[in-house]
N, C-alpha and C. Protein backbone atom coordinates (compact mmCIF):
# COMPACT_ATOMS: atom_id res chain seq x y z
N UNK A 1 0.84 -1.17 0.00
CA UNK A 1 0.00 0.00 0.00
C UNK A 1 0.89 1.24 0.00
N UNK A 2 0.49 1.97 -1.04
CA UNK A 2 1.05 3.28 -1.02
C UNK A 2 0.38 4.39 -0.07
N UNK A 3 0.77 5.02 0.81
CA UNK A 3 0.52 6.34 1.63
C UNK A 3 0.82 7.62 1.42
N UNK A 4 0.56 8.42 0.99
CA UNK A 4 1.33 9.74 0.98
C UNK A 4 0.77 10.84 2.76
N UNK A 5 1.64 10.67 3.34
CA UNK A 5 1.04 12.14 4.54
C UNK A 5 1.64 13.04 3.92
N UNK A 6 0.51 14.31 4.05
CA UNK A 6 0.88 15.37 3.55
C UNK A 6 0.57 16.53 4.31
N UNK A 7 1.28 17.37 4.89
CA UNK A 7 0.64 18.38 5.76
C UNK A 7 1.33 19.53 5.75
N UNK A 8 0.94 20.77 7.12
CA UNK A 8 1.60 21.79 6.82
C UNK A 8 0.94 22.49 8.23
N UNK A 9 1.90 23.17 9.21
CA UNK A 9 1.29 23.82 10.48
C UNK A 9 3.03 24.97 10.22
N UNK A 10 2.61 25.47 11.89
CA UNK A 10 3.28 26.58 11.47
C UNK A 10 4.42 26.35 13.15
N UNK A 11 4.09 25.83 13.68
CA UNK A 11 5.17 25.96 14.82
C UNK A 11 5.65 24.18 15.36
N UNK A 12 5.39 23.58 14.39
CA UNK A 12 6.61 22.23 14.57
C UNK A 12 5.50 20.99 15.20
N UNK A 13 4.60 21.36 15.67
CA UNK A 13 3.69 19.79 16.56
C UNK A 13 2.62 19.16 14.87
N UNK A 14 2.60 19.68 14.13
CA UNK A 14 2.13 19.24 13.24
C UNK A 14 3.19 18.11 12.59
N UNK A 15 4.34 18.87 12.24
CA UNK A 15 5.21 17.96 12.07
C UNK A 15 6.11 16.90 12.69
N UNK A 16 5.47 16.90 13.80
CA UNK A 16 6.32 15.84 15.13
C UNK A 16 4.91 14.87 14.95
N UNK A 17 3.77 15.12 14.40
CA UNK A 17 3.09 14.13 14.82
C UNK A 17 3.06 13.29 13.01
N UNK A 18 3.50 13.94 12.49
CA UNK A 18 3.29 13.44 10.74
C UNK A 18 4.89 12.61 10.50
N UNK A 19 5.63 12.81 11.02
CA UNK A 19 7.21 11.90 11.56
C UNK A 19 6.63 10.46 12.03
N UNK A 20 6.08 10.62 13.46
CA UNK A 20 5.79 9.76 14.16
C UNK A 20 4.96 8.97 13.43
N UNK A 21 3.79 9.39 12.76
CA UNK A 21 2.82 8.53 12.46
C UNK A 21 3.27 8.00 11.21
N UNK A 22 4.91 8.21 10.29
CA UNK A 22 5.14 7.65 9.44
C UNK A 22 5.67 6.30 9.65
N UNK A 23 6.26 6.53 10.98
CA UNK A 23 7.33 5.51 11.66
C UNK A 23 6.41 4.31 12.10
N UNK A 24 5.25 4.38 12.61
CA UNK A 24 4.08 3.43 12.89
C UNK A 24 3.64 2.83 11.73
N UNK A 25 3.67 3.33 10.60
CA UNK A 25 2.05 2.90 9.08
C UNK A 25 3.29 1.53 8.64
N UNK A 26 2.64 0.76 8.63
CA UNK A 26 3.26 -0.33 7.94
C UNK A 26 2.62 -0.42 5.74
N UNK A 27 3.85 0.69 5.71
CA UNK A 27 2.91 0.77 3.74
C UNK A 27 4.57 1.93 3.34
N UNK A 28 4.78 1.52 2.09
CA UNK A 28 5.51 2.14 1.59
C UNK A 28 5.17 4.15 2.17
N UNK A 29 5.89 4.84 2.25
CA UNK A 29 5.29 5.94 3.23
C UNK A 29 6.22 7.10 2.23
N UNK A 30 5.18 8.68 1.69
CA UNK A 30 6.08 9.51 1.15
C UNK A 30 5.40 10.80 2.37
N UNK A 31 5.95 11.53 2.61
CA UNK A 31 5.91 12.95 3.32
C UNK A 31 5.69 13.69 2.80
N UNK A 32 5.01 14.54 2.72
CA UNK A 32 5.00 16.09 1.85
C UNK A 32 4.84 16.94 3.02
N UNK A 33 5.81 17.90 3.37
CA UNK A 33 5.47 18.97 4.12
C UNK A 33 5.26 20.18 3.24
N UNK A 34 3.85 20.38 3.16
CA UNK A 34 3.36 21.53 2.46
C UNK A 34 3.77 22.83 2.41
N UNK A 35 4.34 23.24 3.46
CA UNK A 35 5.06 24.36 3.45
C UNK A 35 6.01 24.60 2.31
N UNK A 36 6.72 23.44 1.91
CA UNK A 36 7.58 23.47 0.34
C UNK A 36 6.90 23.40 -0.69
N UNK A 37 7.50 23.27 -1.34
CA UNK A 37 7.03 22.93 -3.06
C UNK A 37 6.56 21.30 -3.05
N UNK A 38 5.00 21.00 -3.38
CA UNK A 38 4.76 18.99 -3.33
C UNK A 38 4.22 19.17 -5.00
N UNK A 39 4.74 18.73 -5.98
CA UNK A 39 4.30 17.99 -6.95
C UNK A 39 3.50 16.76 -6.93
N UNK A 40 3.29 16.19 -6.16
CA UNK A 40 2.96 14.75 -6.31
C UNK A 40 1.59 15.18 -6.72
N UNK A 41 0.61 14.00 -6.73
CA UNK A 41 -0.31 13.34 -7.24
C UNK A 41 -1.01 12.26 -6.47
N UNK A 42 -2.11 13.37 -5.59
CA UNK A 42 -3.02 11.97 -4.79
C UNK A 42 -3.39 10.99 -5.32
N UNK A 43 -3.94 10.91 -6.85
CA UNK A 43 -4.32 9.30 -7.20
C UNK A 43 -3.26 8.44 -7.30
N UNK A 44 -1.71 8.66 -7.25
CA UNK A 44 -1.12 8.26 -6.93
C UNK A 44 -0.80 7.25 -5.70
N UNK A 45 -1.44 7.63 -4.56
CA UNK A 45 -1.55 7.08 -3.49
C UNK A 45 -3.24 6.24 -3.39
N UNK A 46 -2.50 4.95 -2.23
CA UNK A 46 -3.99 4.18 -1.83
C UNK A 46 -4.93 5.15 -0.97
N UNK A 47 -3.80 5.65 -0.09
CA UNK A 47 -4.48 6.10 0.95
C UNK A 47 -3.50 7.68 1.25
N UNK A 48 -4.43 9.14 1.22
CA UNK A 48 -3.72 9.96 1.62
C UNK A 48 -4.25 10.45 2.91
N UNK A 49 -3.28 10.61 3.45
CA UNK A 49 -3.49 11.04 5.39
C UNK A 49 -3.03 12.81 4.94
N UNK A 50 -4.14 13.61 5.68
CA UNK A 50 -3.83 14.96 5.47
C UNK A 50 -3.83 15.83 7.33
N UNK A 51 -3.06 16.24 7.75
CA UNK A 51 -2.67 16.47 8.33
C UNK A 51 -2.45 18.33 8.40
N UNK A 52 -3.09 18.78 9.76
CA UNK A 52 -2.67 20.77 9.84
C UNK A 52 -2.98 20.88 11.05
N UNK A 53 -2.48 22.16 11.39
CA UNK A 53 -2.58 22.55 12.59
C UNK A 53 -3.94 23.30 12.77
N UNK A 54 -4.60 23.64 13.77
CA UNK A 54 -5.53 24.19 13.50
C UNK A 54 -5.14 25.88 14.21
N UNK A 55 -5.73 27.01 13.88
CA UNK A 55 -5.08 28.51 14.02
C UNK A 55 -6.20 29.43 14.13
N UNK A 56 -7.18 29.83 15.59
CA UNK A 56 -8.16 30.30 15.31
C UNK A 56 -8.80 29.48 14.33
N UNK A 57 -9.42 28.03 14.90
CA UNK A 57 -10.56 27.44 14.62
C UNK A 57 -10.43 27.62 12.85
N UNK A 58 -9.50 27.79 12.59
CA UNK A 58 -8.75 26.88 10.74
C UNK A 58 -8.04 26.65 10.31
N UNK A 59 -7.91 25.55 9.51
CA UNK A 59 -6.28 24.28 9.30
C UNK A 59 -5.42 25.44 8.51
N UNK A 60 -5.02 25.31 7.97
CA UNK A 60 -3.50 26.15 7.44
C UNK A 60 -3.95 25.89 6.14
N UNK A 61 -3.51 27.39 5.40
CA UNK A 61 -4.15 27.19 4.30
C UNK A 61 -3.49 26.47 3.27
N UNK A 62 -2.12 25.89 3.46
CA UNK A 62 -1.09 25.37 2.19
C UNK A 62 -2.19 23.45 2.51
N UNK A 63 -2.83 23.65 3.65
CA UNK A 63 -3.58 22.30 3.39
C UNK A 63 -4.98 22.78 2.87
N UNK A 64 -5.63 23.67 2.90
CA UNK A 64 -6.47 24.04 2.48
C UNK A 64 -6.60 24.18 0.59
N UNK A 65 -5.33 24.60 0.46
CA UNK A 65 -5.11 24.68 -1.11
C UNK A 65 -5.50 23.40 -1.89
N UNK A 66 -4.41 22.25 -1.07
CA UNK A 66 -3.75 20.86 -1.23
C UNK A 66 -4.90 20.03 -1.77
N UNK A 67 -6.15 20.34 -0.48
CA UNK A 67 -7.19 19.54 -0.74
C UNK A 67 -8.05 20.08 -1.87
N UNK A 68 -8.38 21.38 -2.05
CA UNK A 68 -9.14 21.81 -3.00
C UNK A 68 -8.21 21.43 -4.38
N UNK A 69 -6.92 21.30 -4.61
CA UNK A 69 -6.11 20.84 -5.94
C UNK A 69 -6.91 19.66 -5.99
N UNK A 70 -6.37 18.60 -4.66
CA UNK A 70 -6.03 17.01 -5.01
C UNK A 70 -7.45 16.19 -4.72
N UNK A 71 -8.49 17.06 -3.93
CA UNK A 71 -9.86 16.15 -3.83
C UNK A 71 -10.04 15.49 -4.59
N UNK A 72 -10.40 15.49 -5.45
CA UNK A 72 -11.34 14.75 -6.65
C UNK A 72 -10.51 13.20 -6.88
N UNK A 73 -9.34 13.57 -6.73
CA UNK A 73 -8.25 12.47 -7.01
C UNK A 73 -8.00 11.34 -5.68
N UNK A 74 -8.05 12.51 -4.63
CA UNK A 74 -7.84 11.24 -3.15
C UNK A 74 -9.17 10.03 -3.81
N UNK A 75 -8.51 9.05 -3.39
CA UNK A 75 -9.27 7.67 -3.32
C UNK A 75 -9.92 7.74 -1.94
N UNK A 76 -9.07 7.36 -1.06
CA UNK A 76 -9.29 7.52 0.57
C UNK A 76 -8.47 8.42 1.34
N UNK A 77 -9.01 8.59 2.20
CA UNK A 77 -8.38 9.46 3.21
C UNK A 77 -8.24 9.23 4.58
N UNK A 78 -7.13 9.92 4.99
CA UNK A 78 -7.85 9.83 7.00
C UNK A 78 -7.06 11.51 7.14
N UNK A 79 -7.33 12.15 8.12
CA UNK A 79 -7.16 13.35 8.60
C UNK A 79 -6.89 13.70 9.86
N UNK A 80 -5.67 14.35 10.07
CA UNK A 80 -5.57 14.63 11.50
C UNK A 80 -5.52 15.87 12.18
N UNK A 81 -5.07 16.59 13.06
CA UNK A 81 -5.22 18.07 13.29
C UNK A 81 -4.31 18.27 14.47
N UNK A 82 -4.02 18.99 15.02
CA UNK A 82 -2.95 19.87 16.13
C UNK A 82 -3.59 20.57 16.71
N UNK A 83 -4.23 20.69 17.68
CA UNK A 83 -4.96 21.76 17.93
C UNK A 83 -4.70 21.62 19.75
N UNK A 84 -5.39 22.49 20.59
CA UNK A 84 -4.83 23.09 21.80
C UNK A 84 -6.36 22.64 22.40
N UNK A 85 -7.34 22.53 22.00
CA UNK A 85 -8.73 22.38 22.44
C UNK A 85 -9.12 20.93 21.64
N UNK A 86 -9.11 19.90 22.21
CA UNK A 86 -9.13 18.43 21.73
C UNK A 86 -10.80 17.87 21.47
N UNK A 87 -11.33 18.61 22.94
CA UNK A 87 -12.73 18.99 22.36
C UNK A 87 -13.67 19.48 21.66
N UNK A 88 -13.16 20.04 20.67
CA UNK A 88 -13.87 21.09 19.36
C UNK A 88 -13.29 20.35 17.87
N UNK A 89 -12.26 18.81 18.27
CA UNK A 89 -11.86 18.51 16.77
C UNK A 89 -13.37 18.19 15.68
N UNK A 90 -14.26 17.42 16.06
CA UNK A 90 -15.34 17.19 15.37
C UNK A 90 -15.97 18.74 14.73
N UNK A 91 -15.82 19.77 15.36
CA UNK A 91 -16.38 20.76 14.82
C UNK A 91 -15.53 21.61 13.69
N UNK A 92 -13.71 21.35 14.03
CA UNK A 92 -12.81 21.72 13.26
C UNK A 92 -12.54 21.12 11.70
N UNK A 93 -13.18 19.76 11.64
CA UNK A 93 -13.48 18.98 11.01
C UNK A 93 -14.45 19.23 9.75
N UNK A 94 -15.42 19.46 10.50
CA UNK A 94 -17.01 19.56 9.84
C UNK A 94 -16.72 21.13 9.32
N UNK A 95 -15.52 21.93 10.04
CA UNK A 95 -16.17 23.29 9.69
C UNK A 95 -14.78 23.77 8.28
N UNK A 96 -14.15 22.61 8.46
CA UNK A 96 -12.50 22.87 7.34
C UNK A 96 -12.53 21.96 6.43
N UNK A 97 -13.02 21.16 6.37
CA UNK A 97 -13.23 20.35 4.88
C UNK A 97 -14.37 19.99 4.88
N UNK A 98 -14.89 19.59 3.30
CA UNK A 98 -16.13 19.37 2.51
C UNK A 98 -16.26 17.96 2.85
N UNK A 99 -17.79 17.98 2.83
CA UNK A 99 -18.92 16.98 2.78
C UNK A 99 -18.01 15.48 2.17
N UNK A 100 -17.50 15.51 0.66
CA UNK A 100 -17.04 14.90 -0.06
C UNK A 100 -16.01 14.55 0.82
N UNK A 101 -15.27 14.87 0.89
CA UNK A 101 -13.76 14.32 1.35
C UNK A 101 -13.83 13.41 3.02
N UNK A 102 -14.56 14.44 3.68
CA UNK A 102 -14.89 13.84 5.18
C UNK A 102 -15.73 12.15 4.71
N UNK A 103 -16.43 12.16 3.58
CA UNK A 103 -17.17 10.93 3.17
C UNK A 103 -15.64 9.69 3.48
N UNK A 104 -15.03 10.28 2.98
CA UNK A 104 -13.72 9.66 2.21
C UNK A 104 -12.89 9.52 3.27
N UNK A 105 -12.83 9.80 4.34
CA UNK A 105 -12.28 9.73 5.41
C UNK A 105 -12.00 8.20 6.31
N UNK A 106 -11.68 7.79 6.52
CA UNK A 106 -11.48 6.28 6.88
C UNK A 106 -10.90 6.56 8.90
N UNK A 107 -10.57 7.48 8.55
CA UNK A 107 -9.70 7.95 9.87
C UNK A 107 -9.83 9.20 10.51
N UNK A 108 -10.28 10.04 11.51
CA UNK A 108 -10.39 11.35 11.83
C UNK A 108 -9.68 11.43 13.27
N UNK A 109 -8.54 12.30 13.50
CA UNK A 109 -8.49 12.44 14.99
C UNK A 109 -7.99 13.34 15.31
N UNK A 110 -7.42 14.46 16.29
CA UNK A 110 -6.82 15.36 17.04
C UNK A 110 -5.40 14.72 17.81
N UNK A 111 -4.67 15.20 17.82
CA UNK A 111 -3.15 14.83 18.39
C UNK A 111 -2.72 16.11 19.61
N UNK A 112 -3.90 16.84 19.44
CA UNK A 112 -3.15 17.90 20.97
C UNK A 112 -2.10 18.91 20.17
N UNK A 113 -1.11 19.10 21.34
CA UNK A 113 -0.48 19.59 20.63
C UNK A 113 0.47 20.86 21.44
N UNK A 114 1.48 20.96 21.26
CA UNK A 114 2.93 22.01 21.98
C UNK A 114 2.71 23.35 21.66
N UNK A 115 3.24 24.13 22.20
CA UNK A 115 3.46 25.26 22.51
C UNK A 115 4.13 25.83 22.80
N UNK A 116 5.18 25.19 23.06
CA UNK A 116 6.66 26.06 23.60
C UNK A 116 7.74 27.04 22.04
N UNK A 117 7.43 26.42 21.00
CA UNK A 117 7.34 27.35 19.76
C UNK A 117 7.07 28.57 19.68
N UNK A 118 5.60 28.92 20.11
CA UNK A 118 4.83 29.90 19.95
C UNK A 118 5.49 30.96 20.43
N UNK A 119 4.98 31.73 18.81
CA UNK A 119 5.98 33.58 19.12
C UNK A 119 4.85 34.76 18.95
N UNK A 120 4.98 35.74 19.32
CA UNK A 120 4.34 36.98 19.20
C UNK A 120 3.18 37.09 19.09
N UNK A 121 1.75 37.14 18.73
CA UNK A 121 0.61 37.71 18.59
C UNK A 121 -0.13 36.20 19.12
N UNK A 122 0.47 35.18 18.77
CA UNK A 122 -0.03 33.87 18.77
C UNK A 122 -0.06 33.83 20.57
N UNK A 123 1.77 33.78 20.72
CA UNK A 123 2.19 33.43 22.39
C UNK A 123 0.98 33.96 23.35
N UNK A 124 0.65 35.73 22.69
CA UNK A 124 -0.24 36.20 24.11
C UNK A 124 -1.30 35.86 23.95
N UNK A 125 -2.23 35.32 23.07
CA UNK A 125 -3.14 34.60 22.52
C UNK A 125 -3.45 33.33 23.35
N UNK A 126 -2.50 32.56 23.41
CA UNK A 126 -2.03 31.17 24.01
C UNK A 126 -2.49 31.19 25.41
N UNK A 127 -1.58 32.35 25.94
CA UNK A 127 -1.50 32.69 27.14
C UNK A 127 -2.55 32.87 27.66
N UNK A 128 -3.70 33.92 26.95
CA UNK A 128 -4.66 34.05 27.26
C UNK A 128 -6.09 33.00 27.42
N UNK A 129 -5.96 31.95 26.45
CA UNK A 129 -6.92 31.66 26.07
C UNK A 129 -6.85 30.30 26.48
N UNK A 130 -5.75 29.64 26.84
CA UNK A 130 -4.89 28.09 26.69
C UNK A 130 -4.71 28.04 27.97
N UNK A 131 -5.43 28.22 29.31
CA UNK A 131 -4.96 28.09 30.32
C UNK A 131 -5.29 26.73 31.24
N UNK A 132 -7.03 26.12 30.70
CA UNK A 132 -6.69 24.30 31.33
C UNK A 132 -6.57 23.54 30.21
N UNK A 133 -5.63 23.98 29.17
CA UNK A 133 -5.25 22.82 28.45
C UNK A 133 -4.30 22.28 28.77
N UNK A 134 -4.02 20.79 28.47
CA UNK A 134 -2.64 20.55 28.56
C UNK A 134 -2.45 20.37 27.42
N UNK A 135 -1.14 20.97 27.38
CA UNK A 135 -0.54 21.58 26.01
C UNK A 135 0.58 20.11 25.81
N UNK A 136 0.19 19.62 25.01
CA UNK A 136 1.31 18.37 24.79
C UNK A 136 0.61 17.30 23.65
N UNK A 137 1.56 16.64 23.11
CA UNK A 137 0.64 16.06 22.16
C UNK A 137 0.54 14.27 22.62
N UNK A 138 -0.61 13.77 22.12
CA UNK A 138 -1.23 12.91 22.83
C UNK A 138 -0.20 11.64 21.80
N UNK A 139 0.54 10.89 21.72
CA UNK A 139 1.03 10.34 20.84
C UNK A 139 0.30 9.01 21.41
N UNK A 140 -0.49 8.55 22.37
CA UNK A 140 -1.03 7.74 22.13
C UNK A 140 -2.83 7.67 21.39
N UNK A 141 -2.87 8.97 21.24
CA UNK A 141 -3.66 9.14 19.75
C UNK A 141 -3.08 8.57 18.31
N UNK A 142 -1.89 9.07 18.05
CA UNK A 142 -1.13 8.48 16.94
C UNK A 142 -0.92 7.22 17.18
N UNK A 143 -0.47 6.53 17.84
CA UNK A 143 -0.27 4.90 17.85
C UNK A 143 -1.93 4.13 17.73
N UNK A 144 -3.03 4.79 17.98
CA UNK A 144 -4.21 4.00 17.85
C UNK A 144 -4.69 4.69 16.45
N UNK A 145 -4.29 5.91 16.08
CA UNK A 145 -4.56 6.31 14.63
C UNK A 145 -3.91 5.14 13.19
N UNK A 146 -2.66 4.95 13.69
CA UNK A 146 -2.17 3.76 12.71
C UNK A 146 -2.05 2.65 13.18
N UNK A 147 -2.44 2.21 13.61
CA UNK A 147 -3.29 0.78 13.99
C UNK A 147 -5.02 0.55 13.79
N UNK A 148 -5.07 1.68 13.66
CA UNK A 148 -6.52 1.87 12.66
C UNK A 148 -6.59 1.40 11.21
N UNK A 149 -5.25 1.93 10.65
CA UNK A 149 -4.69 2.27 9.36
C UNK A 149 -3.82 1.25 8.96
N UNK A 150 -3.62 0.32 9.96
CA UNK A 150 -2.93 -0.53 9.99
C UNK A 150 -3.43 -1.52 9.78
N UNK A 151 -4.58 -2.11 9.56
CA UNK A 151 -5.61 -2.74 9.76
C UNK A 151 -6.43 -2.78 8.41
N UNK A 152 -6.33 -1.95 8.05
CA UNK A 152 -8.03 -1.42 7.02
C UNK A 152 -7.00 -1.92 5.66
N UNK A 153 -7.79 -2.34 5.10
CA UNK A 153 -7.34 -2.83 3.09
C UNK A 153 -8.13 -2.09 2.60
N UNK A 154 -6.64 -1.19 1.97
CA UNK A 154 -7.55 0.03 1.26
C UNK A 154 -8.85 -0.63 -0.08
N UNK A 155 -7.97 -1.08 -0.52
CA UNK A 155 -8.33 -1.60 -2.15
C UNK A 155 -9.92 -2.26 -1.80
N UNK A 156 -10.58 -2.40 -0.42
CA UNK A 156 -11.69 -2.77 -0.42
C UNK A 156 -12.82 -1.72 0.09
C-alpha cells in the first residue's frame, strides 16, 4: 500500500506528529510537508493522510489549497489536526473540509499539541486563552490512529 502524509502547520507539533505517524504505518510511506514545493499526485496514493494545525478554529491554508487541488483524485483518506482544544476537533473537522472528502475519510483524529514554539501575537493569545489545556501532544492518539490504518485494506 502506497501512503502519501501530507501536511503543513506553522510551529513544529504538526510535524512531530506526521514523523511519528510515518514511523508506525506499515505501507511504503512519502511525506510532503506543504510548506515546500509537493508535486505529487493523490491518485497516486492508496491512501492519503492529510494532516494541519488548527489557528483560530482553521487548518492552514497550504492544506487548504492541497485539498481543494487534489480532492477529486484522493481515493481515501484519513485526517488529522494539532490543535490546543481536543474537544472542538469534530467541529474543526465539519467546519475545514467538505462533505465529499470527510465521506472519504477512513480515519479522523486530534493529536493535541505544543506550545513552547509559539511567538508573538499567537504566544499572548495562548496565554490568554490556553490556560486548562494541557498543552502536549497525545502520541497515544497516533499509535491507535495507525493501527486503525494498519488494519483497514484500502483496495476494499
Amino acid at each position: 500500500m502506497k501512503i502519501l502524509i501530507a501536511y503543513a502547520g506553522k510551529y513544529g507539533s504538526t510535524e512531530k506528529c506526521a514523523v511519528q505517524l510515518s514511523k508506525l504505518l506499515n505501507a511504503d510511506i512519502t511525506i510532503a510537508n506543504l510548506t515546500e514545493q509537493f508535486n505529487g499526485k493523490a491518485a497516486d496514493y492508496d491512501l492519503v493522510v492529510v494532516g494541519s494545525n488548527i489557528r483560530f478554529g482553521q487548518i492552514d491554508r497550504r492544506v487548504t489549497e492541497f485539498v481543494q487541488k487534489q480532492e477529486k483524485e484522493i481515493k481515501k483518506c484519513a485526517l488529522f489536526l494539532t490543535a490546543a482544544f481536543y474537544q472542538n476537533r469534530e467541529q474543526y473537522f465539519k467546519e475545514n473540509y467538505s462533505r465529499e472528502l470527510l465521506k472519504k475519510a477512513i480515519q479522523k483524529e486530534c493529536f493535541g499539541g505544543e506550545f513552547s514554539k509559539v511567538k508573538g501575537l499567537d504566544k499572548w493569545i495562548v496565554r490568554l486563552v490556553v490556560k486548562d489545556v494541557s498543552a502536549r501532544i497525545f502520541y497515544e492518539k497516533i499509535e491507535q490512529f495507525a493501527q486503525m490504518i494498519n488494519q483497514i485494506e484500502i483496495g476494499k
